[in-house]
N, C-alpha and C. Protein backbone atom coordinates (compact mmCIF):
# COMPACT_ATOMS: atom_id res chain seq x y z
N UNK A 1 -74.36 54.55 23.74
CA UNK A 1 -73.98 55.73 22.96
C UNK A 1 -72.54 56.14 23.30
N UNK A 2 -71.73 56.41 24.43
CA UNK A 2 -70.94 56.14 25.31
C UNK A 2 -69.99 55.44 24.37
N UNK A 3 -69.89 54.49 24.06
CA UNK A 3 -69.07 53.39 23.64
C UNK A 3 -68.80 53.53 22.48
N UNK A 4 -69.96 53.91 21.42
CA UNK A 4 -69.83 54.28 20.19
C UNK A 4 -68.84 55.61 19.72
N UNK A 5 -69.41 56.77 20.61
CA UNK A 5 -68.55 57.18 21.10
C UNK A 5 -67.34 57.72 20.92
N UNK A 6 -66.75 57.34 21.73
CA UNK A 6 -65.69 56.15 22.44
C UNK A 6 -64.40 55.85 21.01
N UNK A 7 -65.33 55.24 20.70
CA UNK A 7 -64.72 54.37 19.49
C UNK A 7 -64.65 55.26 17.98
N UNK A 8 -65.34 56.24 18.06
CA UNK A 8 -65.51 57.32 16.93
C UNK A 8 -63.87 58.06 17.26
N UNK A 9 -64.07 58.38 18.85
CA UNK A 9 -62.87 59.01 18.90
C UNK A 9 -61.78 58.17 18.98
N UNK A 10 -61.71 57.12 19.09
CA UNK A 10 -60.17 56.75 19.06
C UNK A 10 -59.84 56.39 17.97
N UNK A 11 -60.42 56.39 16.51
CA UNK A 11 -60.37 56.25 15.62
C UNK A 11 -59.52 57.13 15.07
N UNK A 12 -60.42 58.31 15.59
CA UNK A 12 -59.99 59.84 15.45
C UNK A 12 -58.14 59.72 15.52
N UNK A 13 -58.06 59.62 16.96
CA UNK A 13 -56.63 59.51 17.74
C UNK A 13 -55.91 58.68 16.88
N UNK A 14 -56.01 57.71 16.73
CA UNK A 14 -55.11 56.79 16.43
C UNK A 14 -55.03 57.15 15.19
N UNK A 15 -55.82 57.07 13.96
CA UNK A 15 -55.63 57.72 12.73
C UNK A 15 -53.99 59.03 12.65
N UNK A 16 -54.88 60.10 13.51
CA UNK A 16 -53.90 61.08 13.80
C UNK A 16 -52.97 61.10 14.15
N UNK A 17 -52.48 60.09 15.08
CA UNK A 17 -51.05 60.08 15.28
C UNK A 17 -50.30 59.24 14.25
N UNK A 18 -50.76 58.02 13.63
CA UNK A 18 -50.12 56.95 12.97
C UNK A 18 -49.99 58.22 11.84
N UNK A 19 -50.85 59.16 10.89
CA UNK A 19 -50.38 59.84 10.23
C UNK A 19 -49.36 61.14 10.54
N UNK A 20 -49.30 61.44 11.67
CA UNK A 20 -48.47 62.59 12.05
C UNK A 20 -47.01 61.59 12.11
N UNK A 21 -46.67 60.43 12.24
CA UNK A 21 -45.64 59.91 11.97
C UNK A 21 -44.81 60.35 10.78
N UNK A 22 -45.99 60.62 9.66
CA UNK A 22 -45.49 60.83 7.98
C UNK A 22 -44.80 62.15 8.18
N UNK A 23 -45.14 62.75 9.07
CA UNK A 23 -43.98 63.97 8.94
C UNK A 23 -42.66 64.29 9.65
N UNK A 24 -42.12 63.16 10.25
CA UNK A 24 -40.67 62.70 10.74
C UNK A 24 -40.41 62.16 9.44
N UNK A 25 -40.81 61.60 8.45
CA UNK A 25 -40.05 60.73 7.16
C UNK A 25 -40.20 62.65 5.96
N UNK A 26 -41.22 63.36 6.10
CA UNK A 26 -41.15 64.64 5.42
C UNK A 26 -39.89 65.16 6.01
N UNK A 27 -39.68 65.65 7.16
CA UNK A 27 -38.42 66.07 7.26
C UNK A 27 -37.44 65.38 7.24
N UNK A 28 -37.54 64.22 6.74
CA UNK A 28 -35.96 63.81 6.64
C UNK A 28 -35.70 63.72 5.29
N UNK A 29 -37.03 63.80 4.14
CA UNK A 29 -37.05 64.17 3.29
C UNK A 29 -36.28 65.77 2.54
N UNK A 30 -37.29 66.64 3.72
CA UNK A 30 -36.80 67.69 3.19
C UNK A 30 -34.92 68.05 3.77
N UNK A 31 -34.34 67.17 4.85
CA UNK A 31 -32.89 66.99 5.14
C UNK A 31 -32.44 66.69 3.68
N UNK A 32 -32.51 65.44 3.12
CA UNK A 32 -32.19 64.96 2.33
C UNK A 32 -32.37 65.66 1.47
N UNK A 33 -33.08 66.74 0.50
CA UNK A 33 -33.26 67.27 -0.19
C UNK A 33 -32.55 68.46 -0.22
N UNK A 34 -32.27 69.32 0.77
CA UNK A 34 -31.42 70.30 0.95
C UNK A 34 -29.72 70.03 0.70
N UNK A 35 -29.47 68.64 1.67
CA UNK A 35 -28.06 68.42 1.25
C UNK A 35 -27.85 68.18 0.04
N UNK A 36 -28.97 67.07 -0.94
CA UNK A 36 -28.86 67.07 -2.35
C UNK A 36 -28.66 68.27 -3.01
N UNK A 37 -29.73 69.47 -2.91
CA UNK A 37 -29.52 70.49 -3.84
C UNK A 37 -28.39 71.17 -3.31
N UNK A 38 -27.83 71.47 -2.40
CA UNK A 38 -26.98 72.34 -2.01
C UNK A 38 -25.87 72.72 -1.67
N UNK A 39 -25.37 71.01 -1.18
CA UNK A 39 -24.83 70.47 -0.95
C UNK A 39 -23.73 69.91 -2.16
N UNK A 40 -24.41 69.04 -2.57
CA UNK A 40 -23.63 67.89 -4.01
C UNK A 40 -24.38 68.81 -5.39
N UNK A 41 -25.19 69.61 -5.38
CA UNK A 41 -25.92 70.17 -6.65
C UNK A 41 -26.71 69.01 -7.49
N UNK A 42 -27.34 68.39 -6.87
CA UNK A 42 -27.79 67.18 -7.38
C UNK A 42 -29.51 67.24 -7.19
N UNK A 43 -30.26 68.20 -7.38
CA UNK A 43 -31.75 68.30 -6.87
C UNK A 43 -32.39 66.76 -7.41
N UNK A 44 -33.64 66.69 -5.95
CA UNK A 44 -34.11 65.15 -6.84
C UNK A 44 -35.82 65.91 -6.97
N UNK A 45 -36.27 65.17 -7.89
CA UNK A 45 -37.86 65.44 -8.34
C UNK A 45 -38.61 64.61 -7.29
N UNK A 46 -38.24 63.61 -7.02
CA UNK A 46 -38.88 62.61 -6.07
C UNK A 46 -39.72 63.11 -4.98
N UNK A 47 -38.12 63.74 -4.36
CA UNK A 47 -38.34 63.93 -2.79
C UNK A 47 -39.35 64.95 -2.52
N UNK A 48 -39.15 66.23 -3.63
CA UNK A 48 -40.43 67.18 -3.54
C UNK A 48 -41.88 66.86 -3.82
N UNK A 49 -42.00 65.83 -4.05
CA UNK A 49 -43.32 65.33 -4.82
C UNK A 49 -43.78 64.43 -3.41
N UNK A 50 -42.55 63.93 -2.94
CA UNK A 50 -42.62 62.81 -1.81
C UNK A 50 -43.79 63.70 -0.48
N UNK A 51 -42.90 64.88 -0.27
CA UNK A 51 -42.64 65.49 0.52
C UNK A 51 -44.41 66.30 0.58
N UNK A 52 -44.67 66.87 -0.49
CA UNK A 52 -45.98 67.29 -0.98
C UNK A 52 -47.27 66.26 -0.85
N UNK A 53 -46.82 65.09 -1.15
CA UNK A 53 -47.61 63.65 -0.53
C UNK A 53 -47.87 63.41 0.93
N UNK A 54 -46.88 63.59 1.52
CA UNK A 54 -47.07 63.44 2.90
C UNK A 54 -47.65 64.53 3.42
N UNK A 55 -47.44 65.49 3.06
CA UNK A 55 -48.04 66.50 4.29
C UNK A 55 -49.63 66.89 3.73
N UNK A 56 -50.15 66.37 2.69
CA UNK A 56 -51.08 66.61 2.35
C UNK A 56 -51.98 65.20 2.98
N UNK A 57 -51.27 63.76 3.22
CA UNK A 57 -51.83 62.83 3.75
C UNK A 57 -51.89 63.43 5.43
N UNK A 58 -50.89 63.73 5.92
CA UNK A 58 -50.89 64.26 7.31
C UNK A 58 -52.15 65.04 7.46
N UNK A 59 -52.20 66.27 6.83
CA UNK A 59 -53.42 67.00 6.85
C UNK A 59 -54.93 66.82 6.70
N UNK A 60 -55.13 65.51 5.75
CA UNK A 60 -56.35 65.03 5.77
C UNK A 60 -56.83 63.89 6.66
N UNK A 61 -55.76 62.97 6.99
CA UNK A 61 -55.83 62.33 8.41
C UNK A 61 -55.98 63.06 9.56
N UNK A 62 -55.28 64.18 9.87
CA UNK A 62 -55.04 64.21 11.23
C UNK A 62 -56.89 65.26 11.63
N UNK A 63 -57.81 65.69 10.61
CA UNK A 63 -58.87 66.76 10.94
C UNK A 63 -59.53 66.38 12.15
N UNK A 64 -60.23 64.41 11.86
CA UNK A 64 -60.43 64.43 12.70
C UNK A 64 -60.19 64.58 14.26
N UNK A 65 -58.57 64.10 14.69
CA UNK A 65 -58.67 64.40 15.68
C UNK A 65 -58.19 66.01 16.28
N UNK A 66 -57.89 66.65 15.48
CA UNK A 66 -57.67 68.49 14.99
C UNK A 66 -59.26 68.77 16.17
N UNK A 67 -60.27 68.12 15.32
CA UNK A 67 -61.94 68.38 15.52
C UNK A 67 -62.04 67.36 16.80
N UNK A 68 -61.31 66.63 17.12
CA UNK A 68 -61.80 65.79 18.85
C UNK A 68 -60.89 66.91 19.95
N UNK A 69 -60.09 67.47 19.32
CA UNK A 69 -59.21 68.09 20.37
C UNK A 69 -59.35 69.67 20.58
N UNK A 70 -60.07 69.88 19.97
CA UNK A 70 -60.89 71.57 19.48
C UNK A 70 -59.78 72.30 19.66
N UNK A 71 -59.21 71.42 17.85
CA UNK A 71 -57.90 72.74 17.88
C UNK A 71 -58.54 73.26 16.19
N UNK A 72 -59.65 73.21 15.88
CA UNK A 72 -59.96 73.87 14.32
C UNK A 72 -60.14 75.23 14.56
N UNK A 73 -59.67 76.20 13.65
CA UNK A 73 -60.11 77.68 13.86
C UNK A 73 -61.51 77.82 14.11
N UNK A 74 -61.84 79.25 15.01
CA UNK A 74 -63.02 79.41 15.41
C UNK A 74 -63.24 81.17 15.36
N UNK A 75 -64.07 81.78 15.64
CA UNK A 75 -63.87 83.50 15.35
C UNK A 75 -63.95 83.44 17.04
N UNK A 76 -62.73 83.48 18.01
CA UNK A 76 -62.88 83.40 19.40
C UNK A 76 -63.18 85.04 19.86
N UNK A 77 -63.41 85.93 19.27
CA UNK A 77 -63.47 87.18 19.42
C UNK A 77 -65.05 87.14 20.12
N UNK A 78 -66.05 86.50 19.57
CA UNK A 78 -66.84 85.90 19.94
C UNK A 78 -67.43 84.60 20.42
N UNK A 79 -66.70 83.61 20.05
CA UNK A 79 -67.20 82.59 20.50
C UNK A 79 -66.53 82.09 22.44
N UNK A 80 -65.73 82.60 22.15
CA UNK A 80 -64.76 82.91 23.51
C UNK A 80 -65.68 83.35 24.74
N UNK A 81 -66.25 84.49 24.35
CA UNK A 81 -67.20 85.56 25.32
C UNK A 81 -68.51 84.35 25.86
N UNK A 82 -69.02 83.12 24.90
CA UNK A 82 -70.03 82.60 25.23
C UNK A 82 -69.32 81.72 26.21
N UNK A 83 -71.10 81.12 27.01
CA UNK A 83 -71.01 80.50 28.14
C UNK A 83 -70.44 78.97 27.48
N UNK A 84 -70.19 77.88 27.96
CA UNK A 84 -70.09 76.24 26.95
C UNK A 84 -71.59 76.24 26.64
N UNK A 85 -72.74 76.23 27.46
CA UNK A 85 -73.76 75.60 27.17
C UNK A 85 -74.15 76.70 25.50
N UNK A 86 -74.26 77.63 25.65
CA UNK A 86 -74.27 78.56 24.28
C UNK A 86 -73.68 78.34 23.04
N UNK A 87 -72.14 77.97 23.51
CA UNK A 87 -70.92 76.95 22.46
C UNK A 87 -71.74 76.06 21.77
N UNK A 88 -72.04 75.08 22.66
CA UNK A 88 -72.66 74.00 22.71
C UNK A 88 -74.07 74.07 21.30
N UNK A 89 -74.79 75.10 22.11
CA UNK A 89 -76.01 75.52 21.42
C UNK A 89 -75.38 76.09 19.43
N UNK A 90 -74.76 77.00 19.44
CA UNK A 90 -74.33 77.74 18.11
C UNK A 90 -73.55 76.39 18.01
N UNK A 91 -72.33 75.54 18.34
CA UNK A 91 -72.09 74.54 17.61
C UNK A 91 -73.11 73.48 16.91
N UNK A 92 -74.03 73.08 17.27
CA UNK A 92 -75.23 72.58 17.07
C UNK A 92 -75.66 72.98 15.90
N UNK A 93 -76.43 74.31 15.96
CA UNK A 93 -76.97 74.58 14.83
C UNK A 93 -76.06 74.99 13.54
N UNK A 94 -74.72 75.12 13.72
CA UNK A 94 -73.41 75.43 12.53
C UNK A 94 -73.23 74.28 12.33
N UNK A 95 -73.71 72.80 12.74
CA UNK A 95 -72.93 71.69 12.45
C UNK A 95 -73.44 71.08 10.94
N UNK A 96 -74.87 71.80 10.43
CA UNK A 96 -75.57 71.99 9.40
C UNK A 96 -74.57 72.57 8.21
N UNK A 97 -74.13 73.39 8.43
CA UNK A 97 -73.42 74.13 7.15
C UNK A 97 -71.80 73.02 7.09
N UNK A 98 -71.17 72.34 8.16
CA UNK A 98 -70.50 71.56 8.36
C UNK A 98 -70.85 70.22 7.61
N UNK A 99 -71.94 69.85 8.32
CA UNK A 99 -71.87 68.61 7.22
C UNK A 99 -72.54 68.95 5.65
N UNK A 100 -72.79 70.10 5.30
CA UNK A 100 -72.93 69.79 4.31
C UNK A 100 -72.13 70.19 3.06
N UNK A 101 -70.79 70.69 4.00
CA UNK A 101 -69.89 71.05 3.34
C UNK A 101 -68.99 69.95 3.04
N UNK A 102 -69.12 68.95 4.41
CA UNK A 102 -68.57 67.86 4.24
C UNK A 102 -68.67 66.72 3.50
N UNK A 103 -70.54 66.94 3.44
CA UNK A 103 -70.82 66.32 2.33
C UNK A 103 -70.72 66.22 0.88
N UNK A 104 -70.89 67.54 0.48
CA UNK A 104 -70.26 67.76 -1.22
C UNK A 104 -68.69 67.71 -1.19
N UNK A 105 -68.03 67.86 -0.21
CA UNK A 105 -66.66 67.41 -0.30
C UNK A 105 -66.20 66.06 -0.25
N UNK A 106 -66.93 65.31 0.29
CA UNK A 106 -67.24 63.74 0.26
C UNK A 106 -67.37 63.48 -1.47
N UNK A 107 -68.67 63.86 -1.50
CA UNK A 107 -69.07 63.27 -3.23
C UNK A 107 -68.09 63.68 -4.00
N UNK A 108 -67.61 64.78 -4.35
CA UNK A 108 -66.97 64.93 -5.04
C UNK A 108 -65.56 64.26 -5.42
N UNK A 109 -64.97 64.34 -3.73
CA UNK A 109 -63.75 63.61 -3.46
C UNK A 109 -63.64 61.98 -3.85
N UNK A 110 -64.80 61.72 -4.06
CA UNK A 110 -65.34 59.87 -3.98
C UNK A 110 -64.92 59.95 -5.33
N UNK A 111 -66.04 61.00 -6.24
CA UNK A 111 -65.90 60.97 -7.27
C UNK A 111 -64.39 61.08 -8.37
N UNK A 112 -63.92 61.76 -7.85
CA UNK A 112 -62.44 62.23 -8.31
C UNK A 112 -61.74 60.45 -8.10
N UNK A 113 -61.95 60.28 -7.07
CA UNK A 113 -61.06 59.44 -6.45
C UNK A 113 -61.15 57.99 -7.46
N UNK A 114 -62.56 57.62 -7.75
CA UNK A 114 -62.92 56.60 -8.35
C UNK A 114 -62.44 56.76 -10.11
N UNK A 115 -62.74 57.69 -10.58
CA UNK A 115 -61.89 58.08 -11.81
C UNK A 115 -60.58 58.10 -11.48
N UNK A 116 -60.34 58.63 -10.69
CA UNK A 116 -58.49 58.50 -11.08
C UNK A 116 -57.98 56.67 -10.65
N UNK A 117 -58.65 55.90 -9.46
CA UNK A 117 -58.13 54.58 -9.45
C UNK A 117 -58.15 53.93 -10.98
N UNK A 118 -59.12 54.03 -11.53
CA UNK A 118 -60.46 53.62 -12.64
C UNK A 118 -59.00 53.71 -13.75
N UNK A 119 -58.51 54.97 -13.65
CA UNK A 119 -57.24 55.23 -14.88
C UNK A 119 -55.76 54.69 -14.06
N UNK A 120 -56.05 54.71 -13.12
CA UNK A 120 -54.39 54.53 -12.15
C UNK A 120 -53.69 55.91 -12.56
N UNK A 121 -54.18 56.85 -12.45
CA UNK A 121 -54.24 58.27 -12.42
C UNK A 121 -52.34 58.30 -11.65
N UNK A 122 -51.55 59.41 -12.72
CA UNK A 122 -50.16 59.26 -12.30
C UNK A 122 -50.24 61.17 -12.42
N UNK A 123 -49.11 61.16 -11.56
CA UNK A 123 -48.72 62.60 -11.27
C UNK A 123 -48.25 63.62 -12.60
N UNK A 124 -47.97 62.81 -13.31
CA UNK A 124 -47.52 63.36 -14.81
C UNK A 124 -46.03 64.37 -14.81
N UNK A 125 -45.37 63.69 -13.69
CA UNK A 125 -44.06 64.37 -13.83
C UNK A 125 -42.88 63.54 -14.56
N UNK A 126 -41.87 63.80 -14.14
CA UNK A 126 -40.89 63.11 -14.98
C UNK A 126 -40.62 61.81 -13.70
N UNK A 127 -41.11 61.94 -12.47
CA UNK A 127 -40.70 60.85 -11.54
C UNK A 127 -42.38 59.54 -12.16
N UNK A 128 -43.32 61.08 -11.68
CA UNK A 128 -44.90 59.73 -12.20
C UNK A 128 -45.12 58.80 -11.65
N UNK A 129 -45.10 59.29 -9.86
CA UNK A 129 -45.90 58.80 -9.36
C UNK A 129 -47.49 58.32 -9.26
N UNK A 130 -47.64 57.35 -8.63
CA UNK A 130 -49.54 57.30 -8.60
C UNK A 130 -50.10 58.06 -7.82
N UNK A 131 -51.37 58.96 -8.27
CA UNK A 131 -51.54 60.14 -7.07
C UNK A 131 -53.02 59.42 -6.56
N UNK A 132 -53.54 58.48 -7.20
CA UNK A 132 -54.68 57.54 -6.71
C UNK A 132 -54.89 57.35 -5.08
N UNK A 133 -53.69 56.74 -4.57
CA UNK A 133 -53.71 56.53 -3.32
C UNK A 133 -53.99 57.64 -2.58
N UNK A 134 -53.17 58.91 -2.55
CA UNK A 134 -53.17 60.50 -2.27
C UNK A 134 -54.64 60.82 -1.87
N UNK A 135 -55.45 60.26 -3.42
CA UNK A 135 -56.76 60.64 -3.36
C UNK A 135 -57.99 59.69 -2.44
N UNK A 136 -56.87 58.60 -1.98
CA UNK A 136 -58.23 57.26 -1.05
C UNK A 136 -57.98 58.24 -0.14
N UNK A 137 -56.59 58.43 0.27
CA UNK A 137 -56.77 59.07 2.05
C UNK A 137 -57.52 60.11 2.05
N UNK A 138 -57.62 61.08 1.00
CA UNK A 138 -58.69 62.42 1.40
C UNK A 138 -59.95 61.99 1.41
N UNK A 139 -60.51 60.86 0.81
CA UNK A 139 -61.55 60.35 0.88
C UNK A 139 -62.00 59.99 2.39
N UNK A 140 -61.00 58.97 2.99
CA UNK A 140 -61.08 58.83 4.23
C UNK A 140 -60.49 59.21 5.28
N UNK A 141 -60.32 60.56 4.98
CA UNK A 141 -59.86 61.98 5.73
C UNK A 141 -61.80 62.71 6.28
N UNK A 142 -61.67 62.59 5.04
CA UNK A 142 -63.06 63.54 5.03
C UNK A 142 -64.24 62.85 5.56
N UNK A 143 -64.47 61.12 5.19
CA UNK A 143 -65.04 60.31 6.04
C UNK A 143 -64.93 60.09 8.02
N UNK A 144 -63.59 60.52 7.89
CA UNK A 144 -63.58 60.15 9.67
C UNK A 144 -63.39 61.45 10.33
N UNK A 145 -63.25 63.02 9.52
CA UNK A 145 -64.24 64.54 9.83
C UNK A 145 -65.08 64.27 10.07
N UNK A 146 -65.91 63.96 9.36
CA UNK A 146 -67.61 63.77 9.30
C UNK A 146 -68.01 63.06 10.45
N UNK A 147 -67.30 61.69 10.73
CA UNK A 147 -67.90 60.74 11.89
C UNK A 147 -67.50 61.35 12.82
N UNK A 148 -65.88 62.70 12.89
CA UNK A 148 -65.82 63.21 14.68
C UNK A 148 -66.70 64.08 14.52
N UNK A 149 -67.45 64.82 13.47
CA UNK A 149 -68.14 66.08 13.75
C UNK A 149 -69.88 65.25 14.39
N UNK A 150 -69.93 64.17 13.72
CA UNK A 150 -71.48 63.68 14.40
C UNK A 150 -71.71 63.49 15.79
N UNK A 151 -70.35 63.11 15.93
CA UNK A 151 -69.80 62.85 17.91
C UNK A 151 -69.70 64.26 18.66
N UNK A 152 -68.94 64.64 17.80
CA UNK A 152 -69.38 66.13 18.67
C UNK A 152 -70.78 66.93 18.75
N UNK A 153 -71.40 66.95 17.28
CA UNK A 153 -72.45 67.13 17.28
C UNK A 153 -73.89 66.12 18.36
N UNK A 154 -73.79 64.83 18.78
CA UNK A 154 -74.33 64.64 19.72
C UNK A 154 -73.82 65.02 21.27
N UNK A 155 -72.47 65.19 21.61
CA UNK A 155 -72.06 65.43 22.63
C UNK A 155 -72.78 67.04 22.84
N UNK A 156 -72.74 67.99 21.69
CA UNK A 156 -73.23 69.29 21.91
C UNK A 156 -74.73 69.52 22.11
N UNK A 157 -75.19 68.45 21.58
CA UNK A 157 -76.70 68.44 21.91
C UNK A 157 -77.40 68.14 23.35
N UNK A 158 -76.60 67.25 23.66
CA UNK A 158 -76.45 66.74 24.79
C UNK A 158 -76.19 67.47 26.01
N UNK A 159 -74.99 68.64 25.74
CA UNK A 159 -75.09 69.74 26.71
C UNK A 159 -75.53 70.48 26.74
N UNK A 160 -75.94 70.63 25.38
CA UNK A 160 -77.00 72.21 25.28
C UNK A 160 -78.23 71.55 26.29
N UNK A 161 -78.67 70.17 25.92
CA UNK A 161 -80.41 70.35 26.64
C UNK A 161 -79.80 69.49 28.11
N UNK A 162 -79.20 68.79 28.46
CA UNK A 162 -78.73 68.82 29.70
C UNK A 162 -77.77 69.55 30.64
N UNK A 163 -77.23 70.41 30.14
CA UNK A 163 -76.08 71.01 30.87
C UNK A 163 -75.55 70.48 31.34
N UNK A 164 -74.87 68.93 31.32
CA UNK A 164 -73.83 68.27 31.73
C UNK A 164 -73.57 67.38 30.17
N UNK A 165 -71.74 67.24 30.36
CA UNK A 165 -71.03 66.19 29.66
C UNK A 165 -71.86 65.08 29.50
N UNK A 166 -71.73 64.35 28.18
CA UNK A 166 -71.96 63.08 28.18
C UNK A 166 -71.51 62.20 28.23
């Protein structure tokens, strides 16, 4: 179990960083975009569209490991005050409304996703890009959420009825 694991999370990791890369090429985007407009008066359509691409790929890659590194918002006003094993316990039973949020966000996202490849679905601007791809990564954004939340969700089970790490 250990190993599996293991391997859920480095998925996690590695996903997350290879996409947090995309936002050193966003800001050099948005460099480039500033000296264009402001600079030479030359605005480009591209780069804002570029720029809107990436950080929306950044954001759906990076959840899972957001969710391995327990940096997702939480109401700490209370959850703060509990003991871990309690954490542990209320994470557990919230992981229900989690996946099944994750889940209709799954189907749906699949769904979207498969119609727009199906058309080669384009941004409909004057640049018209393909937003198809945009839509695989939220797909498997939301796929490798789901697999860190099951890992956590056994790790929390695990401490709730043993009171030690697994």
């Amino acid at each position: 179990m250990r190993k599996l694991l293991s391997i859920i999370d480095a998925l996690s990791v590695w996903t997350g960083k290879a996409a947090s890369w995309l936002v050193l090429i966003v800001v050099v985007f948005v460099i480039y975009e500033i000296l264009m407009r402001y600079v030479f008066h030359l605005p480009t359509l591209w780069v804002s569209e570029s720029m809107v691409f990436g950080c929306g790929v950044t954001y759906v890659l990076g959840g899972g490991w957001a969710l391995l590194d327990n940096r997702h918002v939480k109401i700490d006003l209370v959850y703060g005050r509990l003991t871990p094993r309690q954490r542990a316990i209320i994470d557990s039973i919230t992981f229900a409304f989690f996946a099944l949020y994750l889940s209709t966000f799954f189907w749906a996202s699949a769904k979207y996703t498969w119609r727009s490849i199906l058309v080669r679905e384009t941004a409909g601007s004057a640049w018209d890009p393909p937003v198809y791809p945009i839509k695989v990564a939220l797909v498997v954004g939301v796929i490798l959420l789901l697999l860190q939340g099951v890992a956590k969700l056994i790790r929390d089970l695990h401490f709730a009825i043993k009171g030690r790490e697994l």
